[in-house]
C-alpha atoms as a PDB file:
ATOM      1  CA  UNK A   1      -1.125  20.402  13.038  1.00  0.00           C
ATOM      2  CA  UNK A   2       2.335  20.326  11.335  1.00  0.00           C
ATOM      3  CA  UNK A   3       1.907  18.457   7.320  1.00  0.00           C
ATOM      4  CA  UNK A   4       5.287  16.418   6.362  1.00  0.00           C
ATOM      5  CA  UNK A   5       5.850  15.377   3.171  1.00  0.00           C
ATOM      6  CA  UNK A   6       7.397  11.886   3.047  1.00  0.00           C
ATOM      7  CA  UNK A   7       8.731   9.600  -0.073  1.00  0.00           C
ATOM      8  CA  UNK A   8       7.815   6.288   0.388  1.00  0.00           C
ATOM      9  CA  UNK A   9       8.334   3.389  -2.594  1.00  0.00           C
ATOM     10  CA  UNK A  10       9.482   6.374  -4.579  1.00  0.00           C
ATOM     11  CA  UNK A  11       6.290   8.342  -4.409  1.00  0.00           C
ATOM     12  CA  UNK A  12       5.935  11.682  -2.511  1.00  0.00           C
ATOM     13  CA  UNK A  13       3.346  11.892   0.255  1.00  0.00           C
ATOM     14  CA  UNK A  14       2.251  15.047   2.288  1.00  0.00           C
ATOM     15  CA  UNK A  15       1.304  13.379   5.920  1.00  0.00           C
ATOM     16  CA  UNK A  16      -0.109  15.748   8.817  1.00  0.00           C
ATOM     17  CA  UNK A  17       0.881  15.304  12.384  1.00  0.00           C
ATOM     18  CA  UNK A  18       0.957  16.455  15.955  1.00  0.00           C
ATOM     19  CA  UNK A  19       3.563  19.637  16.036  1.00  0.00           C
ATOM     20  CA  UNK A  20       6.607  18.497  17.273  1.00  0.00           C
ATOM     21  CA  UNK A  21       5.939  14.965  15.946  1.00  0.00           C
ATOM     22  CA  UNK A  22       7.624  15.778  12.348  1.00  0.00           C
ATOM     23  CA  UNK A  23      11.282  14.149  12.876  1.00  0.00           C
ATOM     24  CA  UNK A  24       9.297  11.047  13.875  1.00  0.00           C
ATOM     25  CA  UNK A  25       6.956  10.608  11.455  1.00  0.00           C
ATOM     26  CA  UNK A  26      10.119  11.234   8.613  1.00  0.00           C
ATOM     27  CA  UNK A  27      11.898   8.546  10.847  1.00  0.00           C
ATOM     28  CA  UNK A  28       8.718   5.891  10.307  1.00  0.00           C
ATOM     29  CA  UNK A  29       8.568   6.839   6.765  1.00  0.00           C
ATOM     30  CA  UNK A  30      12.031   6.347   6.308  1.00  0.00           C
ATOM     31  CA  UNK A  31      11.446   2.933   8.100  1.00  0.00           C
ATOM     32  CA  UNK A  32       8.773   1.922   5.723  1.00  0.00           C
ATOM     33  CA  UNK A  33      10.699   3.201   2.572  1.00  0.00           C
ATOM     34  CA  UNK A  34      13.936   0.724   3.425  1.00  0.00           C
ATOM     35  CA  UNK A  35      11.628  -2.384   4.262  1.00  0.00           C
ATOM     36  CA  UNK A  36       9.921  -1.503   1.043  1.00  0.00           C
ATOM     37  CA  UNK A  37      13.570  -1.800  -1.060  1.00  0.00           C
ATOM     38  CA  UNK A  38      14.419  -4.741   0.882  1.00  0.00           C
ATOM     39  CA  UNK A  39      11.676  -6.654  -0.232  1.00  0.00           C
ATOM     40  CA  UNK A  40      12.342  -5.298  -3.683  1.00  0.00           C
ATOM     41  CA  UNK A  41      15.823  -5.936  -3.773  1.00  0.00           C
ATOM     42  CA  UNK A  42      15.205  -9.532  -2.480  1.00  0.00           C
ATOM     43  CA  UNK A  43      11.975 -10.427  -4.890  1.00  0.00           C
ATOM     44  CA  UNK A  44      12.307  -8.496  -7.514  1.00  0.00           C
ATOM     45  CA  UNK A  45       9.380  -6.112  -8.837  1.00  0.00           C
ATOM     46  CA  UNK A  46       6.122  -7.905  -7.669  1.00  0.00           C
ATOM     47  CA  UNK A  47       4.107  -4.582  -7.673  1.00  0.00           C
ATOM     48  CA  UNK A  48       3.637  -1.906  -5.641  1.00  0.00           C
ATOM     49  CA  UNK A  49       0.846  -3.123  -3.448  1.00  0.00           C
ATOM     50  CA  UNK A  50       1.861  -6.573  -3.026  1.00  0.00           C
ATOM     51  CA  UNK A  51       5.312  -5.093  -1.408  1.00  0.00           C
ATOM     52  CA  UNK A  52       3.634  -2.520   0.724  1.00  0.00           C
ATOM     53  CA  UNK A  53       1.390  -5.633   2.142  1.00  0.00           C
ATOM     54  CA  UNK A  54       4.689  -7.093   2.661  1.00  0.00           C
ATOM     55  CA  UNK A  55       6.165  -4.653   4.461  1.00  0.00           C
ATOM     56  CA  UNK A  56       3.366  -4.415   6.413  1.00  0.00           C
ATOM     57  CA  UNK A  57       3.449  -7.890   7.009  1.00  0.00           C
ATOM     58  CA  UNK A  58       7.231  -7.308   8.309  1.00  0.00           C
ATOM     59  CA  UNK A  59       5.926  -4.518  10.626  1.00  0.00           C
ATOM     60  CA  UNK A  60       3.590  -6.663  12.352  1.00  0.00           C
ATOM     61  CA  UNK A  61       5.497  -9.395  12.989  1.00  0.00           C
ATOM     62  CA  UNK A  62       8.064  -7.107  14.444  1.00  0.00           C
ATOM     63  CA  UNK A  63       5.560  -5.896  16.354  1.00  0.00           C
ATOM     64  CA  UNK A  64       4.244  -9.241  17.368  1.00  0.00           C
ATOM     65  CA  UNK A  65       7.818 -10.506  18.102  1.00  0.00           C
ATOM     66  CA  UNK A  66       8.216  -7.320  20.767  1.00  0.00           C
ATOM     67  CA  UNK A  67       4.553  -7.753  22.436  1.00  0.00           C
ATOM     68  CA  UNK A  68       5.510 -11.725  23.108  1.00  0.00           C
ATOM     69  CA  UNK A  69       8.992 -10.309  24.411  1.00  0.00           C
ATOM     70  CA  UNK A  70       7.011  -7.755  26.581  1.00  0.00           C
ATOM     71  CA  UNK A  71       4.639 -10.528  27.745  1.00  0.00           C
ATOM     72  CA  UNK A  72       7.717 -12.588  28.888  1.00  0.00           C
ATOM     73  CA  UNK A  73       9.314  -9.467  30.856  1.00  0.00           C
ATOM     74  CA  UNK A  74       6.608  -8.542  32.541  1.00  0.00           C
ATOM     75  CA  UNK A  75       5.871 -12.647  33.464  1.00  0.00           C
ATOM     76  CA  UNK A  76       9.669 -12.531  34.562  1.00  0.00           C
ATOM     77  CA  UNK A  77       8.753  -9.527  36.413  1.00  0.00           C
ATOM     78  CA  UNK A  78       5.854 -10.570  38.339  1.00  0.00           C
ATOM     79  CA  UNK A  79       8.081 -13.808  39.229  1.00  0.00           C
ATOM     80  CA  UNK A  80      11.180 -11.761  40.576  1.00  0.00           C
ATOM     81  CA  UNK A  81       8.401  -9.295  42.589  1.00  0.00           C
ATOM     82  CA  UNK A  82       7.206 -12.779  43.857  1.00  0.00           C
ATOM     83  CA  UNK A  83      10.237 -14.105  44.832  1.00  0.00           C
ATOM     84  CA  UNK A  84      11.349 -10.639  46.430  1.00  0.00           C
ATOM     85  CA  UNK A  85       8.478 -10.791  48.734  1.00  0.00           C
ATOM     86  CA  UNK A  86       9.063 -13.921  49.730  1.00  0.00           C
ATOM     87  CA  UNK A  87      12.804 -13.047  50.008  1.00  0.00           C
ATOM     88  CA  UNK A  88      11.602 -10.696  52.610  1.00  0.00           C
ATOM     89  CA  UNK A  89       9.431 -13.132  54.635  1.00  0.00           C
ATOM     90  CA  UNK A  90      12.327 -15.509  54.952  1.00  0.00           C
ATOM     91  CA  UNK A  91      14.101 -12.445  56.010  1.00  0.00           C
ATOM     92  CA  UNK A  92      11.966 -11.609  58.261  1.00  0.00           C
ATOM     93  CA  UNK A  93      11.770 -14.911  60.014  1.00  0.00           C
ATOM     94  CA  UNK A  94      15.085 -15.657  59.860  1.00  0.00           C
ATOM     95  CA  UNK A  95      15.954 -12.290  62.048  1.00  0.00           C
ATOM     96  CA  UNK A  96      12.972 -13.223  64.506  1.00  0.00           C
ATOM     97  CA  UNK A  97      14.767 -16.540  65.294  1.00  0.00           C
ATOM     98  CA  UNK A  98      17.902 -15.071  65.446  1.00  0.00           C
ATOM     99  CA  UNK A  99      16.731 -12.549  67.809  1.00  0.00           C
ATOM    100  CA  UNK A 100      15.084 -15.531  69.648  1.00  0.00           C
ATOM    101  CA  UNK A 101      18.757 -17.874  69.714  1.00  0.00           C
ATOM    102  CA  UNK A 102      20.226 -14.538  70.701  1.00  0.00           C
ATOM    103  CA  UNK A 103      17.806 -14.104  74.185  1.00  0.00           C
ATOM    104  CA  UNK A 104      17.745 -17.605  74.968  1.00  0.00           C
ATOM    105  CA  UNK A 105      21.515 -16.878  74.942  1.00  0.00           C
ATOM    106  CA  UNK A 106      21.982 -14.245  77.025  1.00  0.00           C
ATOM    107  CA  UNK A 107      18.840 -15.792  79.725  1.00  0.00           C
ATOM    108  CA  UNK A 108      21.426 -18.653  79.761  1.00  0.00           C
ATOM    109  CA  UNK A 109      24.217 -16.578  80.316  1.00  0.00           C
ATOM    110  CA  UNK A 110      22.247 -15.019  83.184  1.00  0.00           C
ATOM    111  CA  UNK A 111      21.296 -18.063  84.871  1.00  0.00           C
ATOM    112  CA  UNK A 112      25.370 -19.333  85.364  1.00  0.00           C
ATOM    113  CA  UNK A 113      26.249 -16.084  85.965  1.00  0.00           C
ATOM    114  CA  UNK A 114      23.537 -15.947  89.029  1.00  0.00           C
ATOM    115  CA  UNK A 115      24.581 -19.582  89.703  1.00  0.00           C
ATOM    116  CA  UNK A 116      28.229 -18.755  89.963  1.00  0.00           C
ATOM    117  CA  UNK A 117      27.547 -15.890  92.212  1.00  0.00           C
ATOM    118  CA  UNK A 118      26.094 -18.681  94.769  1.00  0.00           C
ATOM    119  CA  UNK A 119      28.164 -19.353  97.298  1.00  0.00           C
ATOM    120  CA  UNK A 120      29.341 -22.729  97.564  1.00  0.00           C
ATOM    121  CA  UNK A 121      28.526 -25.292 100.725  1.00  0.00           C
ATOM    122  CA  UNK A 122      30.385 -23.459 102.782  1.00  0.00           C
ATOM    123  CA  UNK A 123      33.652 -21.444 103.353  1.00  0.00           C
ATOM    124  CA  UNK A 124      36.587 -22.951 102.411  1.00  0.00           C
ATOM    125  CA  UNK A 125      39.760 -21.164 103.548  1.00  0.00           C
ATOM    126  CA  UNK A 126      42.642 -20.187 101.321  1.00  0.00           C
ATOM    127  CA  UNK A 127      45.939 -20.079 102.057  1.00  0.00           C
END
């Protein structure tokens, strides 16, 4: 465990976290601290709790806003996988009747071909 000390709202706090995690957790802080002097700047001094539950308030609709916008992706998602597979039946069927039009082509070809290698009534001469 790794401790970080942190200044948020102008107070110092020593925070412990995962090694590695340090830059991170300084980065959230951070975060927190400029919400925090947002709100201040914008309301004035209304106390130190009442603008943490603010910015805490700010957080989770943030948070909020990104989970509906994950919901909708994924929906979206699920919809384009949907229409791919259908995509691909349509696909599908449309190359089975082209293969189909494509023999009943070429049996038809066959069949003049054979006919034209009939001969006719009988011989007529040339020349």
């Amino acid at each position: 465990m790794s401790q970080v000390s942190v200044t948020i709202n102008g107070r110092q706090f020593r925070m412990a976290c995962e090694d590695g995690q340090e830059g991170h957790l300084m980065n959230l802080a951070r975060d927190l601290d400029t919400r925090i002097e947002g709100l201040r700047a914008k309301f004035g001094e209304i106390g130190d709790t009442r603008l943490t539950v603010m910015a805490a308030l700010t957080i989770a609709d943030s948070l909020a806003e990104t989970a509906a916008r994950i919901k909708r992706l994924e929906d979206e998602l699920a919809a384009l996988q949907n229409a791919r597979v259908e995509a691909l039946k349509l696909d599908k069927a449309a190359r089975a009747a082209i293969a189909n039009a494509l023999n009943a082509a070429a049996e038809r070809i066959e069949s003049i071909t054979a006919k034209l290698k009939q001969p006719l009534g009988g011989t007529v001469p040339l020349g």
